[in-house]
N, C-alpha and C. Protein backbone atom coordinates (compact mmCIF):
# COMPACT_ATOMS: atom_id res chain seq x y z
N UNK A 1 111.12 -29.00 58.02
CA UNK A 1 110.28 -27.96 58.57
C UNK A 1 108.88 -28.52 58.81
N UNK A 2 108.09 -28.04 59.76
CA UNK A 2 106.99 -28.86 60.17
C UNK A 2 105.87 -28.22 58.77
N UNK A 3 104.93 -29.13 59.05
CA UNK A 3 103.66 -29.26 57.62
C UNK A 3 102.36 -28.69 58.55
N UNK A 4 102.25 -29.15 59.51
CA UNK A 4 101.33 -29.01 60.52
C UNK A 4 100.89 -28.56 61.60
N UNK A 5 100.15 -27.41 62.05
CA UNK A 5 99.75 -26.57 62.43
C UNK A 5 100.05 -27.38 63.87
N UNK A 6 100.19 -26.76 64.40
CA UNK A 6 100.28 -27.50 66.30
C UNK A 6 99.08 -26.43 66.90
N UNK A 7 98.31 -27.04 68.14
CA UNK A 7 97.85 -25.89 68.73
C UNK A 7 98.12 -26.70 70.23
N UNK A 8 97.81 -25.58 70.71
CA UNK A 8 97.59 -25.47 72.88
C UNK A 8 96.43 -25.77 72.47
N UNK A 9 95.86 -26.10 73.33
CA UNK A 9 94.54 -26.40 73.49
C UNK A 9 93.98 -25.47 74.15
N UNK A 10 92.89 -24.58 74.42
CA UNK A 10 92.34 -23.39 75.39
C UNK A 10 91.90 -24.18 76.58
N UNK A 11 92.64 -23.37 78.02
CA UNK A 11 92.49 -24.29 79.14
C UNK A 11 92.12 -22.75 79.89
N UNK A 12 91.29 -22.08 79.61
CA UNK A 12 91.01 -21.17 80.93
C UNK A 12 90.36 -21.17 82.01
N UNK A 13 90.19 -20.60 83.06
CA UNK A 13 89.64 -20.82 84.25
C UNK A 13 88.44 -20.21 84.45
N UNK A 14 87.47 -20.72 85.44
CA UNK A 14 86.45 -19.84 86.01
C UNK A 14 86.97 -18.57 86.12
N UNK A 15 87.92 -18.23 87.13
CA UNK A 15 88.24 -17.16 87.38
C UNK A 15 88.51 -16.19 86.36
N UNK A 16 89.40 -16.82 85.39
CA UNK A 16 89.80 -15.87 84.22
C UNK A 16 88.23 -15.15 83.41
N UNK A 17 87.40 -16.15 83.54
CA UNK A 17 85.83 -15.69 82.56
C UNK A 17 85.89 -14.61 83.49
N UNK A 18 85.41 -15.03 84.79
CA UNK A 18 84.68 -13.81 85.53
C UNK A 18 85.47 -12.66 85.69
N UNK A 19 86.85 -12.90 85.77
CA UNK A 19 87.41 -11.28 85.49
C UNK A 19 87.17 -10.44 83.93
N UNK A 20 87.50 -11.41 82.83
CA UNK A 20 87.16 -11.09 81.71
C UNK A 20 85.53 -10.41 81.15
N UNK A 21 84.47 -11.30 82.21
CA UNK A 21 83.04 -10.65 82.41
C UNK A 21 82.65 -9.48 82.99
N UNK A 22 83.92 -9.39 84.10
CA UNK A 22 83.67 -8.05 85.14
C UNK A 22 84.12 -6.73 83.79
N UNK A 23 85.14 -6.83 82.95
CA UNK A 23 85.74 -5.84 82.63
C UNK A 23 84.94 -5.42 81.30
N UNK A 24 84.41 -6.80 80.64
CA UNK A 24 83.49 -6.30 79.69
C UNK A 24 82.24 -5.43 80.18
N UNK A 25 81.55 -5.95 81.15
CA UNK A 25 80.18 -5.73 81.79
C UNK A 25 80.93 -3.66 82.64
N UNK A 26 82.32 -3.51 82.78
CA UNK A 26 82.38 -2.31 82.92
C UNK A 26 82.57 -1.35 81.83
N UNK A 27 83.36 -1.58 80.72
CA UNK A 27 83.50 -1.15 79.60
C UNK A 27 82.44 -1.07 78.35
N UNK A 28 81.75 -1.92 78.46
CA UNK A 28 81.30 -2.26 77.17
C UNK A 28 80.48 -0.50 76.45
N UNK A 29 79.82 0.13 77.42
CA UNK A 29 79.02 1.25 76.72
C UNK A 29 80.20 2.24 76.98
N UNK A 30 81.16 1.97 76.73
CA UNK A 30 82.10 3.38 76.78
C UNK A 30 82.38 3.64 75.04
N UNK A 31 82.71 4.09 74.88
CA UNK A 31 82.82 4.62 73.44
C UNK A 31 84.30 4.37 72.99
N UNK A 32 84.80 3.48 72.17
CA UNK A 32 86.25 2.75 72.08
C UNK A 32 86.61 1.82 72.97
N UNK A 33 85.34 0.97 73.34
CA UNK A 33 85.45 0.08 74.12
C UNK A 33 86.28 -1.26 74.05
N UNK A 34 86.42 -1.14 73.06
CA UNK A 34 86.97 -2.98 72.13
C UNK A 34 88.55 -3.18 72.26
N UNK A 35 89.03 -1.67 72.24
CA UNK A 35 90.93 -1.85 72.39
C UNK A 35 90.96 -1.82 73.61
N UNK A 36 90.60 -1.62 74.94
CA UNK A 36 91.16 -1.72 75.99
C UNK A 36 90.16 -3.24 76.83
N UNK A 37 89.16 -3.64 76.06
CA UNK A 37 88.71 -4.71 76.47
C UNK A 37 89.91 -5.76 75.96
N UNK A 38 89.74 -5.59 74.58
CA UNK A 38 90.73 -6.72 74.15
C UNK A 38 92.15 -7.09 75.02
N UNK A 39 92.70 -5.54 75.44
CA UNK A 39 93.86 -5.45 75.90
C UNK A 39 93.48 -6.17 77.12
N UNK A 40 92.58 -5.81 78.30
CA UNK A 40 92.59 -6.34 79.33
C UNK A 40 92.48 -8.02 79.38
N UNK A 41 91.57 -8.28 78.23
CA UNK A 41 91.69 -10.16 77.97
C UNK A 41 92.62 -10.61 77.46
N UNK A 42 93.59 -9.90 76.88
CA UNK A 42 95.09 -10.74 76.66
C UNK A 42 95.62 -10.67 77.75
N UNK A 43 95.59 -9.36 78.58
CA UNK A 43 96.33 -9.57 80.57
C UNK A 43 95.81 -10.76 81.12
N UNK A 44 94.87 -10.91 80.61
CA UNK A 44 94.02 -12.15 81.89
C UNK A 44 94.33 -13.31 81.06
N UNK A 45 94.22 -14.07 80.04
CA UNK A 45 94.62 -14.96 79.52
C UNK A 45 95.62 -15.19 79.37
N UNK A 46 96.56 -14.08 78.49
CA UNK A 46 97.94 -14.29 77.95
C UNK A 46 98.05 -13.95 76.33
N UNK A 47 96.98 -14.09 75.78
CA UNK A 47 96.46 -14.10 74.23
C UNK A 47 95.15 -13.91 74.67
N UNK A 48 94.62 -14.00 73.06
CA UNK A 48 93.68 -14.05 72.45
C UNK A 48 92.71 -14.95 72.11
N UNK A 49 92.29 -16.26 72.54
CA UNK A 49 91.89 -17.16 71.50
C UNK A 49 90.66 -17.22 71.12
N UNK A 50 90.57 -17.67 69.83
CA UNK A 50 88.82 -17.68 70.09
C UNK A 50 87.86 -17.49 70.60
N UNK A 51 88.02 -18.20 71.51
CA UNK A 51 86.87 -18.28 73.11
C UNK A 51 86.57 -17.35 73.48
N UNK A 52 87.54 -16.26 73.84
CA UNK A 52 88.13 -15.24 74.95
C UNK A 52 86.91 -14.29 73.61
N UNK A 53 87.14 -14.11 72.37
CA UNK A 53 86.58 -12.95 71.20
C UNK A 53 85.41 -13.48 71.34
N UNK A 54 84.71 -14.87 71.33
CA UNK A 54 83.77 -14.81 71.08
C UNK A 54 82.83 -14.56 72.39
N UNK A 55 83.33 -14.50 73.70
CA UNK A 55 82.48 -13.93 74.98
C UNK A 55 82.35 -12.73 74.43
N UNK A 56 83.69 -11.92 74.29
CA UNK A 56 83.78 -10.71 74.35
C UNK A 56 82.30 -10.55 73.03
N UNK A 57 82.40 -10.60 71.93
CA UNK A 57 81.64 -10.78 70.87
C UNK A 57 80.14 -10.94 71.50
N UNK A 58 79.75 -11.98 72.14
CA UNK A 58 78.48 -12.35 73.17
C UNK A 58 77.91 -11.19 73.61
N UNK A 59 79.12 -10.32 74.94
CA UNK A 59 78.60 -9.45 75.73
C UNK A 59 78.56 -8.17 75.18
N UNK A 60 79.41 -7.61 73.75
CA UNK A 60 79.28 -6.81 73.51
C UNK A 60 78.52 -6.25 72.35
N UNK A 61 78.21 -7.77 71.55
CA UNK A 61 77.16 -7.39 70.46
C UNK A 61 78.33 -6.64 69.35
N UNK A 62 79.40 -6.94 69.34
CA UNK A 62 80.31 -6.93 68.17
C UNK A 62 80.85 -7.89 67.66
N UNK A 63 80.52 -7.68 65.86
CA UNK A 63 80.46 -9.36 65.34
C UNK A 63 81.94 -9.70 65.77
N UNK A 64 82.36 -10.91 65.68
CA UNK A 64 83.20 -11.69 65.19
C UNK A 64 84.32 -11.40 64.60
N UNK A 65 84.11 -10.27 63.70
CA UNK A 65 84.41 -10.69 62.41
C UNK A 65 85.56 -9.03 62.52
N UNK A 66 84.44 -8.38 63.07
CA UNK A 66 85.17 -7.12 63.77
C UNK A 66 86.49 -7.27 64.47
N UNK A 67 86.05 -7.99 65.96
CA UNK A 67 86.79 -8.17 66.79
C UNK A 67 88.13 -8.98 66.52
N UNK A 68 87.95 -9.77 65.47
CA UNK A 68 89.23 -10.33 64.76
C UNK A 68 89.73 -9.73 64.21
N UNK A 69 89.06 -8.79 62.92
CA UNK A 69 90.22 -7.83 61.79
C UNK A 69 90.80 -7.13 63.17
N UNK A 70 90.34 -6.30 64.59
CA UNK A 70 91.21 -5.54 65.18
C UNK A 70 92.70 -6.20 66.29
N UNK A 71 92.13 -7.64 66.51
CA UNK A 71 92.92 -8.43 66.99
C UNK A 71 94.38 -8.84 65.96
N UNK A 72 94.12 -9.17 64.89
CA UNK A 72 95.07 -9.42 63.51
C UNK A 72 95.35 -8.12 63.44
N UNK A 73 94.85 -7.04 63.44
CA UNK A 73 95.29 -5.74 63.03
C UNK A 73 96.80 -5.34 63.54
N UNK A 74 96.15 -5.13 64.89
CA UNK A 74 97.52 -4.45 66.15
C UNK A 74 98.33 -5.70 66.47
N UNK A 75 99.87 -5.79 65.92
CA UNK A 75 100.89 -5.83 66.28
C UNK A 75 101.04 -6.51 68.11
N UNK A 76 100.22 -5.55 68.57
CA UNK A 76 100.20 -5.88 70.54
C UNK A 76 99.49 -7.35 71.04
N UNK A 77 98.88 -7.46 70.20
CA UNK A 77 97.61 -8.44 70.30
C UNK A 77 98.08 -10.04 69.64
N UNK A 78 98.30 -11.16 70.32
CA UNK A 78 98.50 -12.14 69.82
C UNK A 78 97.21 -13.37 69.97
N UNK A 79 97.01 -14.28 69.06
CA UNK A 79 95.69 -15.24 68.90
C UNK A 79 96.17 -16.65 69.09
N UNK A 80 97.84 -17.08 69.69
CA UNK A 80 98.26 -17.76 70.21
C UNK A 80 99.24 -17.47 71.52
N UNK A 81 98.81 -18.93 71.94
CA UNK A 81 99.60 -18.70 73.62
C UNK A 81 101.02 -18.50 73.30
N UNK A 82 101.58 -18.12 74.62
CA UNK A 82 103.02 -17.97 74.31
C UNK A 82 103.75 -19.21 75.13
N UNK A 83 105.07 -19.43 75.16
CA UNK A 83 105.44 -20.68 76.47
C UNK A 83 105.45 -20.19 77.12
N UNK A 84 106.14 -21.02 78.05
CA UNK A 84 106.97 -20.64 79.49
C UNK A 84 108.55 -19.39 79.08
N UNK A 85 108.88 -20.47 77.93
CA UNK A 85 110.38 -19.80 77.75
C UNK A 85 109.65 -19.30 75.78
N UNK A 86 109.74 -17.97 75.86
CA UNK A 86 109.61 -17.03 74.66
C UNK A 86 110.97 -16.80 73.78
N UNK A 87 111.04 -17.59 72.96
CA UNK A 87 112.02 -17.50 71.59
C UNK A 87 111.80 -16.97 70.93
N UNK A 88 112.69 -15.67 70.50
CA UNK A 88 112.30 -14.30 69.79
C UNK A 88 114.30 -14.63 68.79
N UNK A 89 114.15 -14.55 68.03
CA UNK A 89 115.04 -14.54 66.58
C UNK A 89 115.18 -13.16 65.91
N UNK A 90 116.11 -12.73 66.00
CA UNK A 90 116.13 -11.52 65.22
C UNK A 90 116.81 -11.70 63.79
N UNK A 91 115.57 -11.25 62.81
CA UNK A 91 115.92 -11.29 61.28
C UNK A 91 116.08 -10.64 61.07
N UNK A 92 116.13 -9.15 61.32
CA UNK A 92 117.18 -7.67 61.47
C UNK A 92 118.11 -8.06 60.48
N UNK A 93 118.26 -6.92 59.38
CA UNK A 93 119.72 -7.01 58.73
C UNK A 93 120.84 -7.43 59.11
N UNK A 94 121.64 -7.11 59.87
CA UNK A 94 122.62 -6.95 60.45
C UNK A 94 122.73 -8.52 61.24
N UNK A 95 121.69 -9.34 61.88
CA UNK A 95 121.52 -10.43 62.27
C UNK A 95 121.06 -11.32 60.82
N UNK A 96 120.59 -11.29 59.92
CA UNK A 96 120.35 -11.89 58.79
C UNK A 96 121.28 -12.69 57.73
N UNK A 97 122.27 -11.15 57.85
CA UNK A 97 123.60 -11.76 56.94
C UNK A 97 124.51 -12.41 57.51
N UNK A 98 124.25 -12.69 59.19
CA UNK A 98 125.35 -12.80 59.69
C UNK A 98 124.60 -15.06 59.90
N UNK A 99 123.54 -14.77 59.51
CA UNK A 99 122.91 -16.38 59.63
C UNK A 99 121.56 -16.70 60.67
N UNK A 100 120.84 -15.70 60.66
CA UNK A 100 119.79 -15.99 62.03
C UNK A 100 118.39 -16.70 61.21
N UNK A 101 118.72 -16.73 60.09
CA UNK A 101 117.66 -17.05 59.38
C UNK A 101 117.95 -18.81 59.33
N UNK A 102 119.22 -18.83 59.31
CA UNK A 102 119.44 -20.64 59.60
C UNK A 102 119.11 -21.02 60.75
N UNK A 103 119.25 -20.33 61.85
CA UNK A 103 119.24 -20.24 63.28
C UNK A 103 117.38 -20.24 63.89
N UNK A 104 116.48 -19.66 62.98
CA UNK A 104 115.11 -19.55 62.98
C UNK A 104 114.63 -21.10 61.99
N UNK A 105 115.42 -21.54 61.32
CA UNK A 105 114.89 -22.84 60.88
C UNK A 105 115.16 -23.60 61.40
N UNK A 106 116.55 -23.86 62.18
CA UNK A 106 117.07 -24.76 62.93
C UNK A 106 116.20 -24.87 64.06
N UNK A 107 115.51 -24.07 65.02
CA UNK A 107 114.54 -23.57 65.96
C UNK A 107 113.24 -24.70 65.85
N UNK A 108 112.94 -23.98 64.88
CA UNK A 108 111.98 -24.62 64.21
C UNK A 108 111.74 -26.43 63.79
N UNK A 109 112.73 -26.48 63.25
CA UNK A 109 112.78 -28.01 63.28
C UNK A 109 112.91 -28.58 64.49
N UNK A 110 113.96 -28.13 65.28
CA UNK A 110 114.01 -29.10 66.90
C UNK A 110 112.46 -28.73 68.07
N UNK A 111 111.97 -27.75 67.56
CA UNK A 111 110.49 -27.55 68.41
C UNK A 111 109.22 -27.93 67.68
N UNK A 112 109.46 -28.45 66.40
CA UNK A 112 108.40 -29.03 65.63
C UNK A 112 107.35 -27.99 65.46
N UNK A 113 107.78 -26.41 65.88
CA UNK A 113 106.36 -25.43 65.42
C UNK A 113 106.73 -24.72 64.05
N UNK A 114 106.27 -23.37 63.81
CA UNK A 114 106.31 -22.65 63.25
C UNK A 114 106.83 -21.31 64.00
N UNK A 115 107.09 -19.92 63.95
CA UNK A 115 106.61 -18.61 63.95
C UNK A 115 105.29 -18.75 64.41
N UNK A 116 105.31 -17.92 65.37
CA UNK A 116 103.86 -17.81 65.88
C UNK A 116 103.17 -18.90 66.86
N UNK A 117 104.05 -19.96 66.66
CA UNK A 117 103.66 -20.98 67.60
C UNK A 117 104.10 -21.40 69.06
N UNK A 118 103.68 -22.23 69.95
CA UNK A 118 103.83 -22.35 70.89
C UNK A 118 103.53 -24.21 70.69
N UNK A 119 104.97 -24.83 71.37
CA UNK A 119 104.96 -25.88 71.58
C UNK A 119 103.52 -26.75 72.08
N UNK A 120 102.92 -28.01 72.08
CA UNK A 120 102.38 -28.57 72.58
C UNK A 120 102.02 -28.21 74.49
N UNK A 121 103.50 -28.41 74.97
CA UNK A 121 103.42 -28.91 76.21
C UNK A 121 103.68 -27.32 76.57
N UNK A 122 103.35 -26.33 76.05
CA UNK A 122 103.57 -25.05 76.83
C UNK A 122 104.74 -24.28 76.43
N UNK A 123 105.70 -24.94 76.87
CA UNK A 123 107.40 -24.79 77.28
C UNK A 123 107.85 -23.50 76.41
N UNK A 124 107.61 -24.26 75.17
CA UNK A 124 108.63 -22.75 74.18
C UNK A 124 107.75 -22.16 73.11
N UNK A 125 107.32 -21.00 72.88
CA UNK A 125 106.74 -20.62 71.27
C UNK A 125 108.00 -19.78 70.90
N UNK A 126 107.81 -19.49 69.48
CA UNK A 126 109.02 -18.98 68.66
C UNK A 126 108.55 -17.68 67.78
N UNK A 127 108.99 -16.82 67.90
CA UNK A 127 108.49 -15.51 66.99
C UNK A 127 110.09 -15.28 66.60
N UNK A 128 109.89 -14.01 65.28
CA UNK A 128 110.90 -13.69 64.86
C UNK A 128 110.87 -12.23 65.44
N UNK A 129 111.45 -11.20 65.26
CA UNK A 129 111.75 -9.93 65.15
C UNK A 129 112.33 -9.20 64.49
N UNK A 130 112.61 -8.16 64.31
CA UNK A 130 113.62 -7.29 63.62
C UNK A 130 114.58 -6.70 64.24
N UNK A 131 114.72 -6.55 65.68
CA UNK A 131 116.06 -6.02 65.94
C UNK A 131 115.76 -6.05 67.54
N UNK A 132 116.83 -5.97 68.07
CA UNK A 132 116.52 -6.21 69.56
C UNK A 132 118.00 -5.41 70.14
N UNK A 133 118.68 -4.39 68.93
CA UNK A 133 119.34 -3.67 69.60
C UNK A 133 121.06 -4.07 69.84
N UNK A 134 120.97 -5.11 69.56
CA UNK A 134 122.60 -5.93 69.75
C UNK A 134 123.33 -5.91 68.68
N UNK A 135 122.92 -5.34 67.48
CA UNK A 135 123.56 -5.65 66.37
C UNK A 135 125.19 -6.10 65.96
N UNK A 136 125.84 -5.68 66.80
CA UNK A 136 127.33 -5.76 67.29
C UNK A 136 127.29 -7.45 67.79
N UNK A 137 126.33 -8.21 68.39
CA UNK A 137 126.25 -9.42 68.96
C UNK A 137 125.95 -10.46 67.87
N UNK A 138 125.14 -9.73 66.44
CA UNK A 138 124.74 -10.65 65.66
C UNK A 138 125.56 -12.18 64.98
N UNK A 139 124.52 -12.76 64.78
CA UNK A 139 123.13 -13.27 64.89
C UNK A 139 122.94 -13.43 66.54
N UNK A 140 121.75 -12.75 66.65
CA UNK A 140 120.89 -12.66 68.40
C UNK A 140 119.36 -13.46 68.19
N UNK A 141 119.76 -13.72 69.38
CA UNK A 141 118.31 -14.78 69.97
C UNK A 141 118.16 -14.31 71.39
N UNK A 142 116.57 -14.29 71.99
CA UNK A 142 116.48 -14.36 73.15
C UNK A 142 115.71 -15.68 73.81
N UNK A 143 115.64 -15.72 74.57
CA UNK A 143 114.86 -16.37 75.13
C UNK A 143 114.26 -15.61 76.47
N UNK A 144 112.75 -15.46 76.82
CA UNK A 144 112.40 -14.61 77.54
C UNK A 144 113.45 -13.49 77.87
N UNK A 145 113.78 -13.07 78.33
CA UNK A 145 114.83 -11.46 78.52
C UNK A 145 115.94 -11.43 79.01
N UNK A 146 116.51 -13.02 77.97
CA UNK A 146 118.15 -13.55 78.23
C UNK A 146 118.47 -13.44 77.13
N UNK A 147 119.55 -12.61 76.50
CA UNK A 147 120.13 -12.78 74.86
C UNK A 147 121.44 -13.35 75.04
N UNK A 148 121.40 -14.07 73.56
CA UNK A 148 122.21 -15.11 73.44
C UNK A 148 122.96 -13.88 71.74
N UNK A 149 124.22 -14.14 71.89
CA UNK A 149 124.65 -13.64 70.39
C UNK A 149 125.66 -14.32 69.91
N UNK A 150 126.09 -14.20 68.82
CA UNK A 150 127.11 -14.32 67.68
C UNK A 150 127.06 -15.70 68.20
N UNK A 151 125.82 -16.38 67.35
CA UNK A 151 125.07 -17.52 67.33
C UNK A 151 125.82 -18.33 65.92
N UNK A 152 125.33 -19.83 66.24
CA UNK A 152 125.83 -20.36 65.18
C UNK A 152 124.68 -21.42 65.21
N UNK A 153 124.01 -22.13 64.25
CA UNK A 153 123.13 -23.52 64.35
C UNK A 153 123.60 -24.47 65.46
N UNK A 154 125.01 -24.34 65.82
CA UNK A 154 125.51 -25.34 66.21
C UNK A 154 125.05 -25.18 68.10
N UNK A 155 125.01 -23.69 68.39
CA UNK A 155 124.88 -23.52 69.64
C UNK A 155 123.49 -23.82 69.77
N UNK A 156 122.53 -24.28 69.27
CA UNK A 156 121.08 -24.69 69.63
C UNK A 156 120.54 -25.32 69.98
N UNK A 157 121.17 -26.31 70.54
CA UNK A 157 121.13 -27.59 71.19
C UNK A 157 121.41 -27.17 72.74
N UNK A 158 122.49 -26.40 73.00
CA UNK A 158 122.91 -26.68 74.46
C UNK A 158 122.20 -25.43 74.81
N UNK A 159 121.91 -24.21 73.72
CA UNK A 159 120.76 -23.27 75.05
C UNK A 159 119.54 -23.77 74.76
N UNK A 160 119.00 -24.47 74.23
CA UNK A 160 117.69 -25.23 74.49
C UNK A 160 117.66 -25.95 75.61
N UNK A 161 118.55 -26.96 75.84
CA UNK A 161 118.75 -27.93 77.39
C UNK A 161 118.72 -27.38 78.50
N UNK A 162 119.38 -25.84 78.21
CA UNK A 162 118.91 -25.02 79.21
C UNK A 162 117.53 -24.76 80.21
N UNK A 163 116.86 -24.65 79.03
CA UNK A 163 115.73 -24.69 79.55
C UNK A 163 114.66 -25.93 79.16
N UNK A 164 115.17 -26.98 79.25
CA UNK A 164 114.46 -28.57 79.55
C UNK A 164 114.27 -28.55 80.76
């Protein structure tokens, strides 16, 4: 299992600031301004990162410190990129006993991240879940809004190549 934190590196654009500037510079004196700012800078980025909180933080004169407990808070809101191809694991009961928890380590080792992470080169990050509704399919995996079921460690190799 990996020891070491991987990150993306933050690569945003001119463009992305100045939309992110336009929406603060319209919002900011509205009253509950911070959840639909935040929301609109994860549309424009993809996440959250640093950078993105601490403009927001800049233009709106809300610490830091704020804007993070509400970012960590909500569930909606992520502080890492996602890939190209989104690996979602369901640890759901029903997927649990049946082995998805071998299937989320196995993941893990061949992408060298963690939960929560996103490969180096973009390509894949890996989250877990709790249920995605297939329970009859268990153990389920998706990959962006393709499910894969009644999984084994062994099938993780050839739907990964898939998307090489």
């Amino acid at each position: 299992m990996p020891n070491k934190k991987t990150t993306v590196a933050f690569s945003g654009t001119k463009e992305q600031e100045e939309a992110l500037r336009k929406v603060i510079s319209e919002k900011k004196d509205e009253k509950g301004a911070l959840m639909p700012i935040l929301q609109q800078a994860q549309d424009i980025y993809g996440y959250l990162p640093k950078e993105v909180m601490k403009i927001i933080s800049d233009e709106t004169r809300i610490p830091m410190e704020k804007i993070y407990g509400v970012a960590t808070f909500y569930a909606q809101f992520t502080l890492n990129p996602k890939g190209k191809y989104r690996i979602s694991v369901c640890l759901g009961t029903a997927c649990y006993v049946k082995g998805s928890g071998d299937i989320y380590n196995k993941l893990m080792e061949k992408l060298g991240i963690v939960g929560g992470e996103c490969t180096p080169d973009g390509k894949f990050s890996l989250d877990a879940c709790r249920c995605v509704g297939a329970c009859g399919l268990a153990p389920v995996m998706m990959v962006n809004d393709e499910v894969y079921g009644r999984l084994t460690v062994d099938d993780i190799d050839d739907i990964l190549a898939k998307y090489e």
